[in-house]
C-alpha atoms as a PDB file:
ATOM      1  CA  UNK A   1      65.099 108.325 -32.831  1.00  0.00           C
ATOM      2  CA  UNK A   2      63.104 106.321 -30.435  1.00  0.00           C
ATOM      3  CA  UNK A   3      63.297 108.117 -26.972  1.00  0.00           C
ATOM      4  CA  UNK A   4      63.349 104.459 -25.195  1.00  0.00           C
ATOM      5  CA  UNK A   5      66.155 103.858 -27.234  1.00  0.00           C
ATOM      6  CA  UNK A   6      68.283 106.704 -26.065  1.00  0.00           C
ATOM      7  CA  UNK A   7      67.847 106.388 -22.567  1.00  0.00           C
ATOM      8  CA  UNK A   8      68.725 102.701 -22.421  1.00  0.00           C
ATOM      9  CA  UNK A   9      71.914 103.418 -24.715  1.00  0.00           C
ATOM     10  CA  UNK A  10      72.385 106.612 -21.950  1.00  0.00           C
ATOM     11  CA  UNK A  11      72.105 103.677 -19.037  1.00  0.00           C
ATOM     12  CA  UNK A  12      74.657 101.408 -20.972  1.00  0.00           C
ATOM     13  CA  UNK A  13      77.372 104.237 -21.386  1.00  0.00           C
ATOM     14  CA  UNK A  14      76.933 105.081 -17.811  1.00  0.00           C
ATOM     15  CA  UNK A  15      77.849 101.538 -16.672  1.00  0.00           C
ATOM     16  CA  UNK A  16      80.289 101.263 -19.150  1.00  0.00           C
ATOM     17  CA  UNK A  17      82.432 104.011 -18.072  1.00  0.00           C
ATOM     18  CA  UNK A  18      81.892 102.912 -14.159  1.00  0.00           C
ATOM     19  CA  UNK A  19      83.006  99.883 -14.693  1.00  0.00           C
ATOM     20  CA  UNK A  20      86.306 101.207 -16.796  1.00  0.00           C
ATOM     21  CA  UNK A  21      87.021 103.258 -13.859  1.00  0.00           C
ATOM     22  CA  UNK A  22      86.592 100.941 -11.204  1.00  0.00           C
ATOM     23  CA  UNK A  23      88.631  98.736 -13.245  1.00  0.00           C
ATOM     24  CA  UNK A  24      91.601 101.361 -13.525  1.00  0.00           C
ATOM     25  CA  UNK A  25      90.993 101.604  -9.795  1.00  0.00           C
ATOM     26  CA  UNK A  26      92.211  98.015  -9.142  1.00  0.00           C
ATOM     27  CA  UNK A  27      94.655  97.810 -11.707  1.00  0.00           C
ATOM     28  CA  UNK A  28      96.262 101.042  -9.988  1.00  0.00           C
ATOM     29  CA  UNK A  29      96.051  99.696  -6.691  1.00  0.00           C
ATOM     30  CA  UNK A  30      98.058  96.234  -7.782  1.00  0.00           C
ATOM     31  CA  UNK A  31     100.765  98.049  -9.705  1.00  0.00           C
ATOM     32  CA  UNK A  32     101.405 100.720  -7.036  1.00  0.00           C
ATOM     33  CA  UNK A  33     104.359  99.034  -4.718  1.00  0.00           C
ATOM     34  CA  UNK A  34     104.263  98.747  -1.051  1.00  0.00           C
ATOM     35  CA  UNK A  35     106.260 101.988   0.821  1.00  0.00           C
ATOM     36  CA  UNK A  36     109.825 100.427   1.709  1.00  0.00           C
ATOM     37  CA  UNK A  37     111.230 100.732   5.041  1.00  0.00           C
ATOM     38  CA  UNK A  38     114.778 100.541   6.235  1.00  0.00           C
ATOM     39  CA  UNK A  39     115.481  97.140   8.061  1.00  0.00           C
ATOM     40  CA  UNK A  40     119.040  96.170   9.516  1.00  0.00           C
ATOM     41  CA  UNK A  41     120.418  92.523   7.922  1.00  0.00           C
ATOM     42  CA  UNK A  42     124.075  91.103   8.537  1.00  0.00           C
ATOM     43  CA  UNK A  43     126.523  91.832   6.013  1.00  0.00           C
ATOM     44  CA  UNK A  44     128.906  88.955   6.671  1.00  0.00           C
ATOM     45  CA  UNK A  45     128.042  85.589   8.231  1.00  0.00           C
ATOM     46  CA  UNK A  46     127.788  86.144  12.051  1.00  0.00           C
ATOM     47  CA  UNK A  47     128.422  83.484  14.259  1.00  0.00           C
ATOM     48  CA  UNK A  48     126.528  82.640  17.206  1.00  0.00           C
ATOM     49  CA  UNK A  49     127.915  84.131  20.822  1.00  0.00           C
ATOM     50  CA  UNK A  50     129.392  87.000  19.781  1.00  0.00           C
ATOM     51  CA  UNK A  51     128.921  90.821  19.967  1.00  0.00           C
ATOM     52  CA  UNK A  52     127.386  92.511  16.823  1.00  0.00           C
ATOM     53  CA  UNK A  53     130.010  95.185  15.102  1.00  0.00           C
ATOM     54  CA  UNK A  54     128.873  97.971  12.814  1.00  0.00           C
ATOM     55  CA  UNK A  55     131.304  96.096  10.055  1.00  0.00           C
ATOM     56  CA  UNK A  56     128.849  93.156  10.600  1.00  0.00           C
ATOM     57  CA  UNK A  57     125.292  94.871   9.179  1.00  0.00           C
ATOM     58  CA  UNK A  58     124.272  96.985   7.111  1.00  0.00           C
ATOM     59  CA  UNK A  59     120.621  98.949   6.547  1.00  0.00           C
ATOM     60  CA  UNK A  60     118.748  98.133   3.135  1.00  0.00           C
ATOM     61  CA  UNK A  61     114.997  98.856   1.898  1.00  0.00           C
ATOM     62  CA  UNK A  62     112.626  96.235   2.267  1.00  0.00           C
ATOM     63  CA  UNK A  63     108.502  96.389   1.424  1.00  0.00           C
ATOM     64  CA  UNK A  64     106.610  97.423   4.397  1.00  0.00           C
ATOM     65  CA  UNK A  65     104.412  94.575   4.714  1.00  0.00           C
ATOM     66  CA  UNK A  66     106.970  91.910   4.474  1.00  0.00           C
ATOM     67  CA  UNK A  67     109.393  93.008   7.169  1.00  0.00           C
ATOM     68  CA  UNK A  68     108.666  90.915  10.381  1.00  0.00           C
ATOM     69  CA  UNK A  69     107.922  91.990  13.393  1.00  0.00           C
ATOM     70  CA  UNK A  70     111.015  93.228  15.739  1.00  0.00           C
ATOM     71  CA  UNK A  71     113.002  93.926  12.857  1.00  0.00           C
ATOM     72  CA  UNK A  72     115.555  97.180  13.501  1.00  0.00           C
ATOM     73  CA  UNK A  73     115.673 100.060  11.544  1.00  0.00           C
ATOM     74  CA  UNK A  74     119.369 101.727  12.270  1.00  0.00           C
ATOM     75  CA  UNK A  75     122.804 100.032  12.644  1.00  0.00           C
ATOM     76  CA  UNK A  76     123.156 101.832  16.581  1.00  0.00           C
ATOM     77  CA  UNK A  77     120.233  99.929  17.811  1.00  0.00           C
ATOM     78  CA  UNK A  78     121.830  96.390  17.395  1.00  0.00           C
ATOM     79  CA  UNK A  79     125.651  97.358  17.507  1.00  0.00           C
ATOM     80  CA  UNK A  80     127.192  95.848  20.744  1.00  0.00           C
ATOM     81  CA  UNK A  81     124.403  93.522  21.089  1.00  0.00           C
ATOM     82  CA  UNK A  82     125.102  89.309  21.446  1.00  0.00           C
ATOM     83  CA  UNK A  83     123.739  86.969  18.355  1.00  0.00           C
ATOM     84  CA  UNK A  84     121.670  84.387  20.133  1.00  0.00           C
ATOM     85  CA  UNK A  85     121.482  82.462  16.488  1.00  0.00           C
ATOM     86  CA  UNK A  86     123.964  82.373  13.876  1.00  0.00           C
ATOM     87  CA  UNK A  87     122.744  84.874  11.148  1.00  0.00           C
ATOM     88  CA  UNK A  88     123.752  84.155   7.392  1.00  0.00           C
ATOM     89  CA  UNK A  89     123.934  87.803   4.950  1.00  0.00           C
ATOM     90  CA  UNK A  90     121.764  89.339   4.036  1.00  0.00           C
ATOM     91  CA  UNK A  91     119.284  87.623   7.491  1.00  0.00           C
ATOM     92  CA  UNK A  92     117.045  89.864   8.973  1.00  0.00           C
ATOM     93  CA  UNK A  93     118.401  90.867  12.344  1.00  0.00           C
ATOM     94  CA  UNK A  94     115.408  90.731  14.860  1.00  0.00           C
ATOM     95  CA  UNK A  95     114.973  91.260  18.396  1.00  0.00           C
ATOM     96  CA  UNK A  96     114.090  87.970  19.653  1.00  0.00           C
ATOM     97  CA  UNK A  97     117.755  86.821  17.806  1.00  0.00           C
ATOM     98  CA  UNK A  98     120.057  89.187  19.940  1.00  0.00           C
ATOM     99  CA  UNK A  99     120.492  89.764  23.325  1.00  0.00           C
ATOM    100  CA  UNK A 100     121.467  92.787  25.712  1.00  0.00           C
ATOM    101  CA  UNK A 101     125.122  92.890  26.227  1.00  0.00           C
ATOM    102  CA  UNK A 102     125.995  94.469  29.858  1.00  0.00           C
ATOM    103  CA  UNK A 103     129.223  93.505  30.504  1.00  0.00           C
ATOM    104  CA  UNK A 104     131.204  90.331  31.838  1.00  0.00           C
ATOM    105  CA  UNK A 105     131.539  87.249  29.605  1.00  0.00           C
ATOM    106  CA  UNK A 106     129.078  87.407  26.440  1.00  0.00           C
ATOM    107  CA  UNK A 107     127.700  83.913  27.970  1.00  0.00           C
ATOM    108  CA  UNK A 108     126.309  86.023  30.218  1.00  0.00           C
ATOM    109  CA  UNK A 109     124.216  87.484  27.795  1.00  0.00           C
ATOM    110  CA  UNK A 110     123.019  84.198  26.694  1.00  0.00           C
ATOM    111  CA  UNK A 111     121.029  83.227  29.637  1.00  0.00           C
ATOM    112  CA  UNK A 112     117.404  83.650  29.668  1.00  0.00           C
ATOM    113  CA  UNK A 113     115.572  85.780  31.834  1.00  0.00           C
ATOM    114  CA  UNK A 114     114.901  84.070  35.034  1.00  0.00           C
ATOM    115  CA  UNK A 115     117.380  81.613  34.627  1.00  0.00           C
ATOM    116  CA  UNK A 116     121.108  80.239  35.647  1.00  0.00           C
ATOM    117  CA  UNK A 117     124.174  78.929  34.202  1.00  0.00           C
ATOM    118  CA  UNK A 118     125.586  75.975  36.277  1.00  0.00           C
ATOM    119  CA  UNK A 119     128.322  73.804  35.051  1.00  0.00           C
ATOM    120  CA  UNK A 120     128.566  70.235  35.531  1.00  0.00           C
ATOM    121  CA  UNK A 121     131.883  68.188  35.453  1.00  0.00           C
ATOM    122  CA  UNK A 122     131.688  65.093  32.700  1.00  0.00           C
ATOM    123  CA  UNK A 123     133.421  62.916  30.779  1.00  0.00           C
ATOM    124  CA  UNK A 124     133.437  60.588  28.136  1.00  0.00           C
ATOM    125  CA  UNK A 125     130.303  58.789  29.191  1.00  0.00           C
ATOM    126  CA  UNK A 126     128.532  61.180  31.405  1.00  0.00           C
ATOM    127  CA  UNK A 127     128.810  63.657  28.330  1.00  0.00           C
ATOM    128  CA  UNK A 128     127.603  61.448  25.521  1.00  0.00           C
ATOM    129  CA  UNK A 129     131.128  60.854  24.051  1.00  0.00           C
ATOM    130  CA  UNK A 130     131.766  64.370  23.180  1.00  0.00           C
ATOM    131  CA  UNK A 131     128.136  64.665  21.005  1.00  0.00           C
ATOM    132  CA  UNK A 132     126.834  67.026  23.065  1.00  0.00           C
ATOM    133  CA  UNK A 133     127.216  70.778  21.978  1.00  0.00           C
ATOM    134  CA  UNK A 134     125.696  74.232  22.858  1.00  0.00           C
ATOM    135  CA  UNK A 135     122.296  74.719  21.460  1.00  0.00           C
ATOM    136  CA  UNK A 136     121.313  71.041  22.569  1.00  0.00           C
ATOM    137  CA  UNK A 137     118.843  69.674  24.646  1.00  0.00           C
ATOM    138  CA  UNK A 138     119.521  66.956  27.229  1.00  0.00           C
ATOM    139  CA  UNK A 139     117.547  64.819  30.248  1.00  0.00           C
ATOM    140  CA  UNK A 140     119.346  64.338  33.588  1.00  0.00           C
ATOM    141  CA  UNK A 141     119.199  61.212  34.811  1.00  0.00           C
ATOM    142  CA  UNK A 142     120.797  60.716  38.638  1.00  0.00           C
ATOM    143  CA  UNK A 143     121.669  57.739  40.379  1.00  0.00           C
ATOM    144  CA  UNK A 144     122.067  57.253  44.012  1.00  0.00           C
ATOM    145  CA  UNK A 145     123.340  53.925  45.688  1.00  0.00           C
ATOM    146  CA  UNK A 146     122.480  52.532  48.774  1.00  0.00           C
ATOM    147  CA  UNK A 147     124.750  49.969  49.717  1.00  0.00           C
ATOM    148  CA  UNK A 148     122.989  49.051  52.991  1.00  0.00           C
ATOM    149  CA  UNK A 149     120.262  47.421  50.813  1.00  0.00           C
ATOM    150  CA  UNK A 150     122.722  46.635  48.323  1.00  0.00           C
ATOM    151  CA  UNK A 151     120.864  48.586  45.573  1.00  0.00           C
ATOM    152  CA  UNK A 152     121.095  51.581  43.178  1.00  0.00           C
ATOM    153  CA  UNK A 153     118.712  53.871  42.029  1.00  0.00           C
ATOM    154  CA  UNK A 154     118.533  55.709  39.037  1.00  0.00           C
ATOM    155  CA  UNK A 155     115.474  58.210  38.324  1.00  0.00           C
ATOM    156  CA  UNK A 156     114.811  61.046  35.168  1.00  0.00           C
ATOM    157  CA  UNK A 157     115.924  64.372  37.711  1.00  0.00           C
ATOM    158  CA  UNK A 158     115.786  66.881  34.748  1.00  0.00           C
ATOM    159  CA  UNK A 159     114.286  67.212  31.296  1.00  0.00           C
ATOM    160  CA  UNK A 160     114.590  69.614  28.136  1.00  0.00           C
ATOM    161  CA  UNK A 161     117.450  71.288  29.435  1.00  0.00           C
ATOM    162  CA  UNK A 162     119.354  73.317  27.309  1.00  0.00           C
ATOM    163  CA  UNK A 163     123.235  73.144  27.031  1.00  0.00           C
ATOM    164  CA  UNK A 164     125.005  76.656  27.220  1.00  0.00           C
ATOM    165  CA  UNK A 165     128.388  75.680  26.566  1.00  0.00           C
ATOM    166  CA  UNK A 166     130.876  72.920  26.264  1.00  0.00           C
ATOM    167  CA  UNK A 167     134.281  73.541  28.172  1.00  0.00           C
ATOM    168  CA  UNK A 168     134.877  77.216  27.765  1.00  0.00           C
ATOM    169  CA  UNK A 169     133.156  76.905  24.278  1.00  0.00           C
ATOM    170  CA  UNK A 170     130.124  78.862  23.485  1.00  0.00           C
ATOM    171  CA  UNK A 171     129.811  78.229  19.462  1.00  0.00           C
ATOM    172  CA  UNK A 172     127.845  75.550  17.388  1.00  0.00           C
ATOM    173  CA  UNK A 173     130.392  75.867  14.670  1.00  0.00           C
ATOM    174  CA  UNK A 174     131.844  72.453  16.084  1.00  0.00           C
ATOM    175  CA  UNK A 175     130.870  69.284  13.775  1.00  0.00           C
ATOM    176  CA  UNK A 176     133.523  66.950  15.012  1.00  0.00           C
ATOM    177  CA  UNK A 177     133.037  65.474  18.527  1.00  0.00           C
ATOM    178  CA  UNK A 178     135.222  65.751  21.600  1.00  0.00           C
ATOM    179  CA  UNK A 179     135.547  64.643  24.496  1.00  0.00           C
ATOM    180  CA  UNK A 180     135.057  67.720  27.118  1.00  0.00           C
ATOM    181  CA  UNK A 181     135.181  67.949  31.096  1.00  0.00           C
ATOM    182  CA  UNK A 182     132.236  69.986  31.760  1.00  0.00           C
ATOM    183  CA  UNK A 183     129.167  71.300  30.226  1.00  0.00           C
ATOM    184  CA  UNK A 184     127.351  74.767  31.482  1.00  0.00           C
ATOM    185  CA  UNK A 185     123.678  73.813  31.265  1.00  0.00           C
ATOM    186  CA  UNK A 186     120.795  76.725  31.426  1.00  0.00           C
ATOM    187  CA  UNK A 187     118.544  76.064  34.836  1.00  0.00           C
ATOM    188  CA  UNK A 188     116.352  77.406  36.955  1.00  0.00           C
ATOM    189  CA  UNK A 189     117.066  78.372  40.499  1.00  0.00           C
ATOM    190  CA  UNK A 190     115.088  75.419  41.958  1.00  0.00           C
ATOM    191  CA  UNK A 191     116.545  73.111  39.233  1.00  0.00           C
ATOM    192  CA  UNK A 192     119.958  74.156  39.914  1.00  0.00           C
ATOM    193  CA  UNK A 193     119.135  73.283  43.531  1.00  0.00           C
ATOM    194  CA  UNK A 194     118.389  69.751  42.472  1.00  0.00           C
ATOM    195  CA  UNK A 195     120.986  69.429  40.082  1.00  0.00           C
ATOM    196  CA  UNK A 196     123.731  70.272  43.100  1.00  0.00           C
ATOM    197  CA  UNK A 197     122.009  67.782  45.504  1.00  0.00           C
ATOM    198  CA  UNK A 198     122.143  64.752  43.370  1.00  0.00           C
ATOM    199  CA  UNK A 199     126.245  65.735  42.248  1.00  0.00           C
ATOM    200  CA  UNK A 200     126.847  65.328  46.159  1.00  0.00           C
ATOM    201  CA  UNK A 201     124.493  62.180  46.532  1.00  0.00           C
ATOM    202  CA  UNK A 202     126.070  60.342  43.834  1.00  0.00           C
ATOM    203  CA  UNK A 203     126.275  60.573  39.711  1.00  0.00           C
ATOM    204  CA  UNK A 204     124.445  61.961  36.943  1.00  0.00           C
ATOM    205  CA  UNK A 205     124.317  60.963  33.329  1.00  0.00           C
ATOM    206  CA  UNK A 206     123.284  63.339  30.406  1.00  0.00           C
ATOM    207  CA  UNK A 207     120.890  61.969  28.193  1.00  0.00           C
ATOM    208  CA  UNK A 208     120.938  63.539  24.147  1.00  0.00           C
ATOM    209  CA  UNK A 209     117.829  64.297  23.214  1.00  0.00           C
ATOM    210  CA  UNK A 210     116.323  65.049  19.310  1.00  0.00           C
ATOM    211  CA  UNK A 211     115.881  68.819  18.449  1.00  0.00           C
ATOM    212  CA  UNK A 212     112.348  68.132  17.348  1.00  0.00           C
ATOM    213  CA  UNK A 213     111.393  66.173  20.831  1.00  0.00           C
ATOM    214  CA  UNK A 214     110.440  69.009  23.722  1.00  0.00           C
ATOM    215  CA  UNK A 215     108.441  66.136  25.695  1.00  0.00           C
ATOM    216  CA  UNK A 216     108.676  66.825  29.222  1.00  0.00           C
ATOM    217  CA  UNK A 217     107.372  63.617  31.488  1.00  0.00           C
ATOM    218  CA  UNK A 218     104.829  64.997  34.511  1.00  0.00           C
ATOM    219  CA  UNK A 219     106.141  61.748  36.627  1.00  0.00           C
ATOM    220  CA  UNK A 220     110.188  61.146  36.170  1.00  0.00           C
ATOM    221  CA  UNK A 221     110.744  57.348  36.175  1.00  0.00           C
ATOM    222  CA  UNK A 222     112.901  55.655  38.816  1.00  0.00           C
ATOM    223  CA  UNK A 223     114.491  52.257  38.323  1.00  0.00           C
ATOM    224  CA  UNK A 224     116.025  50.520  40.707  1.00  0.00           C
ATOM    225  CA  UNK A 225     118.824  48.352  40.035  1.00  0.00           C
ATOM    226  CA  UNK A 226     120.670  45.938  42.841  1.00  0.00           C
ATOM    227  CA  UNK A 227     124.334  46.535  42.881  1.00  0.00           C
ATOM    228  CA  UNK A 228     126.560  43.675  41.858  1.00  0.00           C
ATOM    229  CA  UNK A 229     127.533  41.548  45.063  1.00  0.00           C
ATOM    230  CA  UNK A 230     130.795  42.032  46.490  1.00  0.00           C
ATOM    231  CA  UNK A 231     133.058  38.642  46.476  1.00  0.00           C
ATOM    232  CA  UNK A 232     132.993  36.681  49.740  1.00  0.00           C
ATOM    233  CA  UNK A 233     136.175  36.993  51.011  1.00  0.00           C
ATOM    234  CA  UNK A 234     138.041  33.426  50.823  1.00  0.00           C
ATOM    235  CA  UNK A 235     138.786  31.604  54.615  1.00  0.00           C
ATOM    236  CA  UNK A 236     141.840  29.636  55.110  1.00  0.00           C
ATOM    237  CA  UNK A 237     140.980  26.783  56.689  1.00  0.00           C
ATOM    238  CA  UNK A 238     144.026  25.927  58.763  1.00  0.00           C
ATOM    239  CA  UNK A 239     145.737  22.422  58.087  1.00  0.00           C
ATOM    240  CA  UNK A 240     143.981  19.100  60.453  1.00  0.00           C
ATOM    241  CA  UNK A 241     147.031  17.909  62.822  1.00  0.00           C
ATOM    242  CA  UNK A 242     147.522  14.502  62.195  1.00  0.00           C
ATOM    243  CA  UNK A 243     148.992  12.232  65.263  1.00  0.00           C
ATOM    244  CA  UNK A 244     151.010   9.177  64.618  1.00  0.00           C
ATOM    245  CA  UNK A 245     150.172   6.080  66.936  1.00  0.00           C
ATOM    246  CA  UNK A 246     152.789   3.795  67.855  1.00  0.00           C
ATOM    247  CA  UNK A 247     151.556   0.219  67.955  1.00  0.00           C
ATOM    248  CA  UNK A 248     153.961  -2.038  69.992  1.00  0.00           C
ATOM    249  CA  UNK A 249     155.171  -5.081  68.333  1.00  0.00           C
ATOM    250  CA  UNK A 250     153.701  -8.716  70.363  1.00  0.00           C
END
């Protein structure tokens, strides 16, 4: 046998049986599944507001790589805690989605760091007919009259602000309007500041905005409207006295 023969069929086995292996290699490597990890879902629908029970989750495997990030791993580390969402089963509880419970009301828990709850008295018009529930966003607009110059005027005071509550009512599980008498919006110290000072300078308005729209306006706009003029108030003229001359008959 040809000695150039055998070491070229020596070279072909060679590659042959690297590239089988390599091949195994990946095949291996596809088939193997990811290492679970334990992850904490709801077990029942959990509505948004309230405190999380152990009756509520449960703990099930899930692939490593596909759990996202601030899931929990144990029932005690959520238990107690507020939903700041409403969670559906089997919904990944996360940390971003709950809130620390402390004490007091669970709105309390609600509020974002740095922030305030302030309530506002409305009614049918200043609170959109009812439309407005917790989880929305509104503008702020304020108008204050001066009836020196006869005129009122009406500016943007607030934008994006998120609405807390609607009465005493914390949950978005409302469809149906209704018509409410105040509305606990989330604010900033500075903003609740504002929002105080235009109450006792005259009337606000809440403006519905779309969930998709988070806009803010650098420079509010201000419109100035003249008030409607009072009616002149009507003089009685009194009656002309009317003297009778006596002509004497010639």
């Amino acid at each position: 046998m040809n000695k150039r023969f055998i070491i070229m069929l020596s070279i072909a086995l060679m590659l042959a049986f690297s590239a089988a292996w390599m091949a195994n290699r990946w095949v291996l490597g596809k088939t193997v599944p990811d290492q679970a990890m334990s992850v904490v879902v709801a077990a029942v629908e959990i509505p948004f507001g309230v405190k999380l029970e152990e009756s509520q989750v449960k703990v099930v495997a899930w692939p490593g790589n596909a759990a996202p990030k601030g899931a929990y791993s144990s029932k005690a580390q959520v238990v107690n805690k507020v939903a700041m969402n409403k969670f559906y089963p089997d919904e990944i509880i996360t940390e971003k989605r709950i809130s620390e419970y402390l004490g007091g009301s669970t709105l309390s828990a609600l509020i974002a760091k740095d922030y305030r709850a302030v309530s506002v008295r409305v009614d049918d018009v200043v609170g959109v007919s009812g439309f407005i529930l917790p989880g929305n966003k509104v503008d702020i607009l304020a108008t204050k009259k001066d009836r020196s110059a006869n005129e009122a005027n009406t500016r943007t005071l607030l934008q994006n602000i998120k609405v807390l509550a609607v009465d005493q009512e914390a949950s978005q599980e409302k469809e149906k309007p209704a018509i409410v008498r105040a509305v606990t919006l989330e604010l900033k110290p500075e903003q609740a500041e504002i929002m105080v000072q235009a109450m006792q300078e005259g009337t606000i308005q809440l403006s519905l905005r779309n969930p998709l729209d988070d806009t803010v306006d650098s420079a509010p706009l201000e419109v100035a409207a003249a008030l409607p003029q009072p009616p002149k108030p009507m003089v009685k003229r009194q009656p002309k006295k009317r003297s009778l001359k006596i002509i004497p008959w010639q």
